[in-house]
Protein backbone atom coordinates (compact mmCIF):
# COMPACT_ATOMS: atom_id res chain seq x y z
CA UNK A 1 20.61 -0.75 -55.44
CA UNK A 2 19.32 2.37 -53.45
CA UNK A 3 17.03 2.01 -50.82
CA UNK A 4 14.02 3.41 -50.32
CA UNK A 5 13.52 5.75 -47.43
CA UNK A 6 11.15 4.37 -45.12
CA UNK A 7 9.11 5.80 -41.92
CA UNK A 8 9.34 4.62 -37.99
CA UNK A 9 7.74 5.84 -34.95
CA UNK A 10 9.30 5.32 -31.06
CA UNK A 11 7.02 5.90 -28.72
CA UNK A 12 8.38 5.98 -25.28
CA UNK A 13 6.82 6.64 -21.56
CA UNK A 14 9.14 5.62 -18.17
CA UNK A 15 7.91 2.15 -16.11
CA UNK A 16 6.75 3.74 -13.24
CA UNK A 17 4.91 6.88 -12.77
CA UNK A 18 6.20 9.79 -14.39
CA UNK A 19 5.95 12.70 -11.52
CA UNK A 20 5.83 15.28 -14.86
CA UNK A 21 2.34 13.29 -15.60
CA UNK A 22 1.41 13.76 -12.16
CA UNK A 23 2.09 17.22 -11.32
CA UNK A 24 0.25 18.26 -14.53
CA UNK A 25 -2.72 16.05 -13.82
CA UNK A 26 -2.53 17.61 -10.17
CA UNK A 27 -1.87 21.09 -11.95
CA UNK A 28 -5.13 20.63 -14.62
CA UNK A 29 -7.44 19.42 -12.20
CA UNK A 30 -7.03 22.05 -9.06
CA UNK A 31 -5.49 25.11 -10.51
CA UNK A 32 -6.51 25.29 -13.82
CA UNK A 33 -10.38 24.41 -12.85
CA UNK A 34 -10.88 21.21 -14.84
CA UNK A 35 -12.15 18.68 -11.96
CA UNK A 36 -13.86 16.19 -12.77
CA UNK A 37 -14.16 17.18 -16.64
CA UNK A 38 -11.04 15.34 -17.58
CA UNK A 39 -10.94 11.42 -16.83
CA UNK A 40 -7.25 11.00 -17.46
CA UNK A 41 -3.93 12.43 -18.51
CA UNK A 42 -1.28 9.89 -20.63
CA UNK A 43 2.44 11.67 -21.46
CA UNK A 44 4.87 9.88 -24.58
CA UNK A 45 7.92 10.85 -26.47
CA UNK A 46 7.42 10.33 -29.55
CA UNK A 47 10.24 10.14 -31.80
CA UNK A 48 9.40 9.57 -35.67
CA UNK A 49 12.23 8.92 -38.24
CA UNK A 50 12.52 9.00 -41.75
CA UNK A 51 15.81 6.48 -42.24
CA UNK A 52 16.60 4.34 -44.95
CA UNK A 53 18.71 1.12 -44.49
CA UNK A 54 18.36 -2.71 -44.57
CA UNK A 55 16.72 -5.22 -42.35
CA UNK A 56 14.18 -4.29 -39.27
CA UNK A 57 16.33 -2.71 -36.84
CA UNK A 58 13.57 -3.03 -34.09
CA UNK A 59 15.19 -5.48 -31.58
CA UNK A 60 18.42 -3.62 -31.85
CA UNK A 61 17.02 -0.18 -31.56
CA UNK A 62 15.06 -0.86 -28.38
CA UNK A 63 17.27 -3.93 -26.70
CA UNK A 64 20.93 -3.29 -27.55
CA UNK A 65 20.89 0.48 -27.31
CA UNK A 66 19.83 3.45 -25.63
CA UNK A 67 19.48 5.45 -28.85
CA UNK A 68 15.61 6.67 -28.36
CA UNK A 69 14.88 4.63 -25.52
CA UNK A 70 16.32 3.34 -22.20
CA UNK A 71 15.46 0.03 -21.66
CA UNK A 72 16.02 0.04 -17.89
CA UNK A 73 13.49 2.55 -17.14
CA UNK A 74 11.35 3.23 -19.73
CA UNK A 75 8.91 1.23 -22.21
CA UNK A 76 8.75 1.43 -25.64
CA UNK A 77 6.92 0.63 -29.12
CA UNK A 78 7.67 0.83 -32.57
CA UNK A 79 5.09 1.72 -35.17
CA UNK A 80 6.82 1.16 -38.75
CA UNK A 81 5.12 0.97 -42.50
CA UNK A 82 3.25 -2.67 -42.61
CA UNK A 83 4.06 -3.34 -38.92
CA UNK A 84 2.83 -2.43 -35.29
CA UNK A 85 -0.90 -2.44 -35.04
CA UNK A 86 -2.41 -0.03 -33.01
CA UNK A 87 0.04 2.97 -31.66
CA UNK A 88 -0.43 4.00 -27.96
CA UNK A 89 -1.60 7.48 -29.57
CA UNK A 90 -4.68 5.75 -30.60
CA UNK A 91 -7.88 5.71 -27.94
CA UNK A 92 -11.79 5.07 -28.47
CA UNK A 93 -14.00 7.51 -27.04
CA UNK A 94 -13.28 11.18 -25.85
CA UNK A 95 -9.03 11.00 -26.29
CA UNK A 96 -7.50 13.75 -27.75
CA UNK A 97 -3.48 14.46 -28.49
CA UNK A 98 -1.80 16.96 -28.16
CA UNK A 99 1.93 16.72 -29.78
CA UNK A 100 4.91 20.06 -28.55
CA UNK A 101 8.01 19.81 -29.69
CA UNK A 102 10.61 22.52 -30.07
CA UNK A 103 10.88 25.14 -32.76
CA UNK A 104 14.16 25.13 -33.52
CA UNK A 105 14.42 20.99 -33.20
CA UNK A 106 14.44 20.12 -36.75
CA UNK A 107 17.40 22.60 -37.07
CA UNK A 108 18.97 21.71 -34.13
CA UNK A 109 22.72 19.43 -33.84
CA UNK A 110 21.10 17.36 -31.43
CA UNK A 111 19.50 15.57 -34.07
CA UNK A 112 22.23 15.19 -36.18
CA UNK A 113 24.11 13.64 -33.07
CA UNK A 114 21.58 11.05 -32.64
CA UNK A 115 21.60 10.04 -35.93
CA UNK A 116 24.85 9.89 -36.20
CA UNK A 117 24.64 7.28 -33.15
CA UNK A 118 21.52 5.55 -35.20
CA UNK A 119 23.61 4.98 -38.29
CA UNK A 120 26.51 3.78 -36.22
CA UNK A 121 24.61 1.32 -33.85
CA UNK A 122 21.80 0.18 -35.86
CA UNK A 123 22.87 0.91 -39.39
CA UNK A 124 20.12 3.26 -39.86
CA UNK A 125 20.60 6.30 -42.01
CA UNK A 126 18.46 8.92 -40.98
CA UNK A 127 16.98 11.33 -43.47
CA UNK A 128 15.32 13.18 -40.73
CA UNK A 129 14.10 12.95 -36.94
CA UNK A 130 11.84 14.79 -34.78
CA UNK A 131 10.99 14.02 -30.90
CA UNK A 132 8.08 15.45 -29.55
CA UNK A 133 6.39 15.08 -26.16
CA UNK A 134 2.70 13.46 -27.01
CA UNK A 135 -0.02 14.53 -24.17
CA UNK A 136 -3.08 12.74 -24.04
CA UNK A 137 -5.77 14.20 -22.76
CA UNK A 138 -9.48 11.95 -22.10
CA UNK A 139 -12.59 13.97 -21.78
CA UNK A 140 -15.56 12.98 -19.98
CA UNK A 141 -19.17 13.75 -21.70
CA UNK A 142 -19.78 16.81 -19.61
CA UNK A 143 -17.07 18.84 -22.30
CA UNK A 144 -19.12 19.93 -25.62
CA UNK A 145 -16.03 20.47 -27.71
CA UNK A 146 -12.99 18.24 -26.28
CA UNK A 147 -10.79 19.61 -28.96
CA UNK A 148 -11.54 23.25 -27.53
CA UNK A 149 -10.55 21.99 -24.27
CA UNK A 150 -7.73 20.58 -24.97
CA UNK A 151 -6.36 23.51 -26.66
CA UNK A 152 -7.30 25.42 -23.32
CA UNK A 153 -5.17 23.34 -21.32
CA UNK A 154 -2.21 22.74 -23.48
CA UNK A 155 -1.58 26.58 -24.63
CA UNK A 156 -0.10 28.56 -22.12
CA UNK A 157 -1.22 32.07 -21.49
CA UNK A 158 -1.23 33.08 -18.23
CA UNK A 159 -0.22 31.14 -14.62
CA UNK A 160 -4.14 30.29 -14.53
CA UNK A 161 -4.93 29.90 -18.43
CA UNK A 162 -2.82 26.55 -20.20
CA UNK A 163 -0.13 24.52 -19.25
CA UNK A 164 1.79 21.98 -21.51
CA UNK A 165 2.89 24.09 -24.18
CA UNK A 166 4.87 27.29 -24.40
CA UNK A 167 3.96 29.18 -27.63
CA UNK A 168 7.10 31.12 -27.73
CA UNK A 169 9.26 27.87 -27.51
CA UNK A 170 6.87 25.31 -28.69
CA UNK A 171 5.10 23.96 -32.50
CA UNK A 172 2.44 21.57 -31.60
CA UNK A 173 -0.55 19.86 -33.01
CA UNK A 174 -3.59 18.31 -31.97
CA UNK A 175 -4.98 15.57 -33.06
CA UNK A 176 -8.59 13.95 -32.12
CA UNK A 177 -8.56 9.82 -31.40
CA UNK A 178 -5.13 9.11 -33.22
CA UNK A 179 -1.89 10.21 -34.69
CA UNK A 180 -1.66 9.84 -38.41
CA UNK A 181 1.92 7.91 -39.42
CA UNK A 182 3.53 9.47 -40.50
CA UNK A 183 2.73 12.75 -38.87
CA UNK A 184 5.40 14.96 -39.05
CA UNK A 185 4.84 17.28 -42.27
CA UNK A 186 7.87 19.48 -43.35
CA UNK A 187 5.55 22.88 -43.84
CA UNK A 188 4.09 22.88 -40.61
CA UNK A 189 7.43 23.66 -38.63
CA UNK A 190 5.78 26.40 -36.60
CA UNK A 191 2.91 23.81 -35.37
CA UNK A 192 -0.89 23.65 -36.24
CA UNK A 193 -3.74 22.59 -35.15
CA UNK A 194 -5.44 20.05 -37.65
């Protein structure tokens, strides 16, 4: 019998505060001019996997291996088909999300390693696997187009204009209130914004 390829999301963030949240909050707030426009910052890996294999892996994935997350100093959830309720890329209100990951990533042997460690440790059989760093950005009522915002602060083009993304490294897309799962779509490798 052949199984049936089947969709997961990790979504990671560390314990205690993450100094790259910090500094950018710092960063968006007194250089780049924002103030009191934004009302908070939130910063995730997200990795998303396309695997196929038997059983929920879940419990192994996050408790008996370091695979996509370390235990130790990071938290983690799994969003998976019929399972997970709401992921943390999903806010009421003003949120919007802003998802970078590198260009050459789905290319790249690092993903191949960790799926070879996947497959070895959890018996999952990747068909493909993406990370991407997820910013959230939550807009108070003084910003007409939040969307427009956000894209100001993520794209980098200047030392005073952007911040979180690098164009000439970087895909991304942006997303208002949640991320779709699955959201990784083969023909948008060079990032889009929905």
């Amino acid at each position: 019998m052949r199984e049936s390829p089947r969709w997961m999301q990790v979504w990671t963030r560390l314990k205690r505060k993450d100094p790259i949240l910090i500094s950018a909050l710092q960063s968006v707030v007194l250089d780049l001019g924002w103030g009191e426009k934004i009302l908070g910052m939130e910063l995730w890996t997200l990795w998303e996997l396309n695997w196929a294999g038997t059983g929920d892996p879940s419990e192994i994935l996050l408790q008996e291996t370091t695979v996509l997350a370390n235990p130790n100093r990071e938290k983690a959830w799994i969003r998976s088909e019929g399972a997970g309720g709401a992921p943390p890329g999903t806010r009421p209100g003003s949120w919007q999300w802003c998802l970078a990951w590198d260009r050459e990533q789905p290319r790249a042997g690092h993903a191949f390693r960790v799926c070879e460690r996947l497959l070895d440790r959890c018996g999952m059989k990747c068909h493909e696997l993406i990370r991407a760093q997820v910013w959230g950005l939550n807009w108070g009522g003084t910003v007409i187009d939040p969307r427009r915002a956000t894209l100001d602060v993520a794209m980098t083009r200047s030392r005073r204009e952007g911040l979180l993304i690098n164009p000439h490294v970087h895909a991304h897309q942006i997303f208002s209130e949640s991320i779709p799962f699955p959201w990784w779509i083969r023909h948008e490798e060079t990032g889009a914004t929905l």
